[in-house]
C-alpha atoms as a PDB file:
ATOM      1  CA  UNK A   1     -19.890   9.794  12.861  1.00  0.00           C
ATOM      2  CA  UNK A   2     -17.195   8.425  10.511  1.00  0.00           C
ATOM      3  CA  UNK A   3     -17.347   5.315   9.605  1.00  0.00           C
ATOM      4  CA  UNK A   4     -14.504   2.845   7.818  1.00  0.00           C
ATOM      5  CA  UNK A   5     -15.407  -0.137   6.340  1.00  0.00           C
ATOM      6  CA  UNK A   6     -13.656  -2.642   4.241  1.00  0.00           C
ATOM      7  CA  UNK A   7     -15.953  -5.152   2.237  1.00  0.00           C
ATOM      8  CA  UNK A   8     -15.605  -7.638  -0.443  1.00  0.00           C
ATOM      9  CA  UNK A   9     -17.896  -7.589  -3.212  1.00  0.00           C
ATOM     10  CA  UNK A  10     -18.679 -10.689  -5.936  1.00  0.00           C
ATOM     11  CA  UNK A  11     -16.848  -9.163  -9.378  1.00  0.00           C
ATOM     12  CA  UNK A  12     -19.578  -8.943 -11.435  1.00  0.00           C
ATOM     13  CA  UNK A  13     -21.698  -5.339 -12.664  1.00  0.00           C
ATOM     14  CA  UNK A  14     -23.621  -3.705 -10.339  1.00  0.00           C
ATOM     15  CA  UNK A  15     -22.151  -5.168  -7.103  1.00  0.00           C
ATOM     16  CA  UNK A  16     -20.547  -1.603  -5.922  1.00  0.00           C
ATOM     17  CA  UNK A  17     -24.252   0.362  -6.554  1.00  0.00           C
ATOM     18  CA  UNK A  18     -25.760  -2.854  -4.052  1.00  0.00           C
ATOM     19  CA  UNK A  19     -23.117  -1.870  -1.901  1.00  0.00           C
ATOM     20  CA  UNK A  20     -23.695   1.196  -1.434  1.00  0.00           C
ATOM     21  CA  UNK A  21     -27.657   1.758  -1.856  1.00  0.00           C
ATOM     22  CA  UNK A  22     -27.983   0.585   2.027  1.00  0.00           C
ATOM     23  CA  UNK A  23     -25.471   3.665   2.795  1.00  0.00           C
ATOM     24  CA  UNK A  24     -27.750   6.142   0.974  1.00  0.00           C
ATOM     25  CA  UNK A  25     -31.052   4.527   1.916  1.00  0.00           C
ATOM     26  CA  UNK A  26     -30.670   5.447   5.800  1.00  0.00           C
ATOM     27  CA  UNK A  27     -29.044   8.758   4.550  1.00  0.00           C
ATOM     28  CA  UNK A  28     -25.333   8.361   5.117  1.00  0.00           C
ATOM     29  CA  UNK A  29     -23.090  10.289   2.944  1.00  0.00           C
ATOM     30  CA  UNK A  30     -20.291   8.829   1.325  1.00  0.00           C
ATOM     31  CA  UNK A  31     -16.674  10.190   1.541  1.00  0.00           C
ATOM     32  CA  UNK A  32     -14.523   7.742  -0.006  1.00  0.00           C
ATOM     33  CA  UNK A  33     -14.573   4.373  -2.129  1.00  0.00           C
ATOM     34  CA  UNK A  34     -11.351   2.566  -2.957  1.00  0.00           C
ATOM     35  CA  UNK A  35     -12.116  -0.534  -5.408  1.00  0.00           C
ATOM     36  CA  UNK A  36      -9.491  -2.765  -6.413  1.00  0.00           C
ATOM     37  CA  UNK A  37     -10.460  -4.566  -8.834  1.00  0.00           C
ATOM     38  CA  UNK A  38      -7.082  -5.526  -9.857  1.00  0.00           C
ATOM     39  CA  UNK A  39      -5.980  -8.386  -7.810  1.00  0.00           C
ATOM     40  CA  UNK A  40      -8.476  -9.995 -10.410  1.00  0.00           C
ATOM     41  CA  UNK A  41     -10.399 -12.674  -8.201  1.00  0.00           C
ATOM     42  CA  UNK A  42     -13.651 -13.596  -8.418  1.00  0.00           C
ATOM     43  CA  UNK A  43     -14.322 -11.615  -5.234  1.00  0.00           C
ATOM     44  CA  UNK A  44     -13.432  -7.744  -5.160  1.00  0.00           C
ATOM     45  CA  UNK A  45     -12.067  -5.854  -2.027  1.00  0.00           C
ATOM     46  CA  UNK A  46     -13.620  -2.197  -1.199  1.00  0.00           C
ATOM     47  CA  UNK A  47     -12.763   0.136   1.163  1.00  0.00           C
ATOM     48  CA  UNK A  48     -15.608   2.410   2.272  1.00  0.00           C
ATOM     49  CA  UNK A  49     -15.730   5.658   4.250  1.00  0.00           C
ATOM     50  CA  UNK A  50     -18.863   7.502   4.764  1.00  0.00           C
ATOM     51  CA  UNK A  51     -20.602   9.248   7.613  1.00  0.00           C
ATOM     52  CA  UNK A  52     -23.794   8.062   9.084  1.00  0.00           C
ATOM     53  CA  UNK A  53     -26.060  10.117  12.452  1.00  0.00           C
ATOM     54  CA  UNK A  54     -26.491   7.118  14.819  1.00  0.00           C
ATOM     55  CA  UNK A  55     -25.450   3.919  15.190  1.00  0.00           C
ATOM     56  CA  UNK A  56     -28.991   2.754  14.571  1.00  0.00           C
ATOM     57  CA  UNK A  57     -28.647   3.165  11.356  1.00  0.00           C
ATOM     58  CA  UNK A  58     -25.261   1.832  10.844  1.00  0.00           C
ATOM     59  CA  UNK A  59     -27.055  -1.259  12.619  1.00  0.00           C
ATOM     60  CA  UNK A  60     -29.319  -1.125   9.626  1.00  0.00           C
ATOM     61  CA  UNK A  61     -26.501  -0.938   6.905  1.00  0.00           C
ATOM     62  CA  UNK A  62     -25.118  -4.060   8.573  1.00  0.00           C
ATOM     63  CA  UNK A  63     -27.807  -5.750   8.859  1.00  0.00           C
ATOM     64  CA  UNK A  64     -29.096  -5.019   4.718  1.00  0.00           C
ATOM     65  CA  UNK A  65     -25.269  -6.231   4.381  1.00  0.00           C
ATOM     66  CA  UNK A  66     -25.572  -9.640   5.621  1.00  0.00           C
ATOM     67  CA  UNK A  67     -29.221  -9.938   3.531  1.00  0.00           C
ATOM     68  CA  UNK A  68     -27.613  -8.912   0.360  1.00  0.00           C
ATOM     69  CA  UNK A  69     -24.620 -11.806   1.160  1.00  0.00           C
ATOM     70  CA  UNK A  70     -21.807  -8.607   1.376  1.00  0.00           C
ATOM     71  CA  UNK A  71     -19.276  -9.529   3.214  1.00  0.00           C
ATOM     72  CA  UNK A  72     -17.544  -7.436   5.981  1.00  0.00           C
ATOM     73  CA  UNK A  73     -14.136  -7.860   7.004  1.00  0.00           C
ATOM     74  CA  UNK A  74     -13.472  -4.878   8.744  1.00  0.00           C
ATOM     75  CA  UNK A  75     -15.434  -2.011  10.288  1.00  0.00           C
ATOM     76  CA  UNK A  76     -14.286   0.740  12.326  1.00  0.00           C
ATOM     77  CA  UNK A  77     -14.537   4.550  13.255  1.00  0.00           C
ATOM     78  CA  UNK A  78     -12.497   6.671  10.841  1.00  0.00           C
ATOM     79  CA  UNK A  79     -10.241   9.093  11.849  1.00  0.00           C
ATOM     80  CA  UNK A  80      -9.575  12.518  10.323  1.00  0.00           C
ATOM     81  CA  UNK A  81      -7.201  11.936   7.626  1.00  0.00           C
ATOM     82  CA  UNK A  82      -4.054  14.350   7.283  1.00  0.00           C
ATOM     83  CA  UNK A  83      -3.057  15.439   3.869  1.00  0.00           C
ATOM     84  CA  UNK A  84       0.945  16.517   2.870  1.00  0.00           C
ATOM     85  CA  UNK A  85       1.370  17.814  -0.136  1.00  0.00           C
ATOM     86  CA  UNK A  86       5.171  18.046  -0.946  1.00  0.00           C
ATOM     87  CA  UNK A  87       7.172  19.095  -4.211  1.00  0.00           C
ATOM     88  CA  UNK A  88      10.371  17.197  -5.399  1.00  0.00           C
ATOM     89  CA  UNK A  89      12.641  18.030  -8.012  1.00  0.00           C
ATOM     90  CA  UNK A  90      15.353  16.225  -9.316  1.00  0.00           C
ATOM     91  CA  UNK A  91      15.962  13.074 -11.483  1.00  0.00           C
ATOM     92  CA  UNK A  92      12.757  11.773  -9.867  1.00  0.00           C
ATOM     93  CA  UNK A  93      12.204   8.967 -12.991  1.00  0.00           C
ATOM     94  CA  UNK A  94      16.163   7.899 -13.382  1.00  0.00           C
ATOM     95  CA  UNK A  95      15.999   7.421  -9.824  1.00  0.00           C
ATOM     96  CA  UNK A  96      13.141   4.874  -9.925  1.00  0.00           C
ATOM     97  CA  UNK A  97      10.091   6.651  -8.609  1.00  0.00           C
ATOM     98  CA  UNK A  98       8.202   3.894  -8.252  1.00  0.00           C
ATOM     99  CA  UNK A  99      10.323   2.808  -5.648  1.00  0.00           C
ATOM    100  CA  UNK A 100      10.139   6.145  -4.273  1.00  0.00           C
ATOM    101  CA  UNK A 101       6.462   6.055  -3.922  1.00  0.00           C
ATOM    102  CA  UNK A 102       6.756   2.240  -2.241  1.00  0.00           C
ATOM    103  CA  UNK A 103       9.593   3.486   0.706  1.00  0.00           C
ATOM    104  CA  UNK A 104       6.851   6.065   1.311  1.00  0.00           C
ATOM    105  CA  UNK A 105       3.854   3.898   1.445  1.00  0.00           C
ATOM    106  CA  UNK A 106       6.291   1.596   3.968  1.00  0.00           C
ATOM    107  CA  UNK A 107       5.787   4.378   6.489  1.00  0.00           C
ATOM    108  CA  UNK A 108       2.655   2.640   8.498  1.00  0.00           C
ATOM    109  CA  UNK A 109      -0.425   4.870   8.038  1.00  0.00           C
ATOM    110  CA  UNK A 110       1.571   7.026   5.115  1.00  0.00           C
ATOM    111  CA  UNK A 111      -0.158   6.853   1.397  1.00  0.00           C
ATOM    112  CA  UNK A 112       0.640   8.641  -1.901  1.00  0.00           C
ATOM    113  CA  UNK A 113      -2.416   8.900  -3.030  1.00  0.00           C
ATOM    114  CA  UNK A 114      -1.925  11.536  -5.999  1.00  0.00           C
ATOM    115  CA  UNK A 115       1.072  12.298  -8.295  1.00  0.00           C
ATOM    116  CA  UNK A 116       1.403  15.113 -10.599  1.00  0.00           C
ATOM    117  CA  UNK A 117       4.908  14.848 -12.734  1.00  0.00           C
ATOM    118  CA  UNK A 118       6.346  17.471 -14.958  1.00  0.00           C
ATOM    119  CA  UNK A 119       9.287  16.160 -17.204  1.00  0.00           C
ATOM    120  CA  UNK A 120      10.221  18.638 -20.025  1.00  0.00           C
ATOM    121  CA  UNK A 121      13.563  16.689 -21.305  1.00  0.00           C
ATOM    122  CA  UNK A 122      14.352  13.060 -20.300  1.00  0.00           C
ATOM    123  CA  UNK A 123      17.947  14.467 -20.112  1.00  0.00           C
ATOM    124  CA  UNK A 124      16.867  16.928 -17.767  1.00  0.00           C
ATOM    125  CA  UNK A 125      15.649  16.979 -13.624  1.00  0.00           C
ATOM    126  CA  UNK A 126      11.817  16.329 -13.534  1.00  0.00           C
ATOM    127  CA  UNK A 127       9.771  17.859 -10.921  1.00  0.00           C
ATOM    128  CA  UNK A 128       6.759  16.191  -9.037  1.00  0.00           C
ATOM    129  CA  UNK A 129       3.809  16.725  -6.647  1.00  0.00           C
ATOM    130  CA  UNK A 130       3.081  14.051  -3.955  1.00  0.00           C
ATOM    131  CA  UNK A 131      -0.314  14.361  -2.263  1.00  0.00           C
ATOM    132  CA  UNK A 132      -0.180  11.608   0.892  1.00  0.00           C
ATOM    133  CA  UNK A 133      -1.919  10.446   3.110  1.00  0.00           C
ATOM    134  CA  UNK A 134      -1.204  10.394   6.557  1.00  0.00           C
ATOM    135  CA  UNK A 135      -3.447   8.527   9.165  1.00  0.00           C
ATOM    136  CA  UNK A 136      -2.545  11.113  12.572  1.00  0.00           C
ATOM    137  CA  UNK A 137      -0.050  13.933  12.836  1.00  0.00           C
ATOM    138  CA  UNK A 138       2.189  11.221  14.599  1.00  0.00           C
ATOM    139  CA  UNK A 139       2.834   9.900  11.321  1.00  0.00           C
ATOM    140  CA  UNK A 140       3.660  13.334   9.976  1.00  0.00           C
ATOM    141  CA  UNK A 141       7.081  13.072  11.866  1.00  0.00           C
ATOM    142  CA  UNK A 142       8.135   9.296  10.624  1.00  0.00           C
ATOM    143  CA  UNK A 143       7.124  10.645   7.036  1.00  0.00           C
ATOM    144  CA  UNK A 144       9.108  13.648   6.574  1.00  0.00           C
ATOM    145  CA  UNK A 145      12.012  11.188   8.198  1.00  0.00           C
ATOM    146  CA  UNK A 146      11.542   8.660   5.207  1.00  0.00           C
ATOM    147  CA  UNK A 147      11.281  10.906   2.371  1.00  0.00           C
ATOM    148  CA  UNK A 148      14.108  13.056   3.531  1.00  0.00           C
ATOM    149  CA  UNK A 149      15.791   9.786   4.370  1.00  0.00           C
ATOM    150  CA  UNK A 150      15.211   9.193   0.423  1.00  0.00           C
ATOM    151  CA  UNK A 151      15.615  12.804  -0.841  1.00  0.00           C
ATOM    152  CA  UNK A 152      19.421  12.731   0.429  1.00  0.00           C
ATOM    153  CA  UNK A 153      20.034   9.041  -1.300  1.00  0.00           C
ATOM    154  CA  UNK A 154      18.753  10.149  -4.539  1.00  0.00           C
ATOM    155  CA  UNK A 155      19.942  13.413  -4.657  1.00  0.00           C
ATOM    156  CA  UNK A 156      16.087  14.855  -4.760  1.00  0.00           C
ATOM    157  CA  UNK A 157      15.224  18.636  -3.364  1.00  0.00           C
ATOM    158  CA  UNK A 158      12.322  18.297  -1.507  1.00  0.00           C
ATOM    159  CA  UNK A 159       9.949  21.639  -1.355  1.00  0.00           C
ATOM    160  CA  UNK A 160       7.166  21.354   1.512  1.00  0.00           C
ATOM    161  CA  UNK A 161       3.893  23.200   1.242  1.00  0.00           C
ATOM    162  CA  UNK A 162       4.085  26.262   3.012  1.00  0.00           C
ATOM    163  CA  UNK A 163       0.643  24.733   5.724  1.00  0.00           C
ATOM    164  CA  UNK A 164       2.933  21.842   6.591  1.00  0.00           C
END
């Protein structure tokens, strides 16, 4: 099974490895860490995916959790992630991509989680990959909505991968 997990770690070295030792230890395997270290507190938020066999062991991780004074905030059964890779060409930068990027994160369960930008001439259009993140094909729908929604404000061509 899947498993999602959000923690919060003390910020000092070695707290991540403690973290995730417990994971390894009953033989789960771990699929993705998030750490954001940059809210700059003196406690650090991590998101956790990994798969683990039985719940008995996820029991275990818990438990080894609470021991090693890791806090849980949030645990839950992930769900298969969908991934949209789109092209867009255009004035992507004059157009204020990071605002771009944050209407798209707005879409609940949407996530740009990769950019790749190409800008030859800062007089010329730029061209950009977006790899997001979507949480169910449900989402898919709102998505395209948004960033066409954006494409036609900003006068951006949007090119979809040919699997969408």
């Amino acid at each position: 099974m899947r498993i999602s997990i959000d923690i919060e770690l003390k910020d000092v070295p070695g707290e991540l490895l403690r973290a995730l030792e417990p994971i390894a230890s009953y033989g789960g395997n771990i699929v993705s860490i998030v750490h954001l270290r940059e809210e700059k507190k003196d406690k650090v938020p991590v998101h956790l995916i990994f798969e683990i066999d039985s719940q008995e062991k996820l029991k275990k991780i818990l438990e080894e959790y609470e021991k090693r004074d890791i806090s849980v905030l949030k645990i839950g059964e992930a769900k298969r992630r969908i991934v949209v890779t789109v092209g867009v060409v255009g004035h992507i930068i004059d157009t204020d991509l990071m605002d771009t990027i944050d209407r798209i994160n707005e879409v609940e369960g949407a996530l740009v989680e990769d950019l790749s930008l190409r800008m030859s001439d800062p007089e010329k259009e730029s061209s950009a990959i977006f790899k997001v993140v979507l949480s169910d094909e449900e989402i898919k729908e709102k998505f395209f909505e948004r960033l066409y929604e954006i494409a036609r404000e900003k006068d951006l061509l949007i090119i979809k991968s040919i699997s969408d």
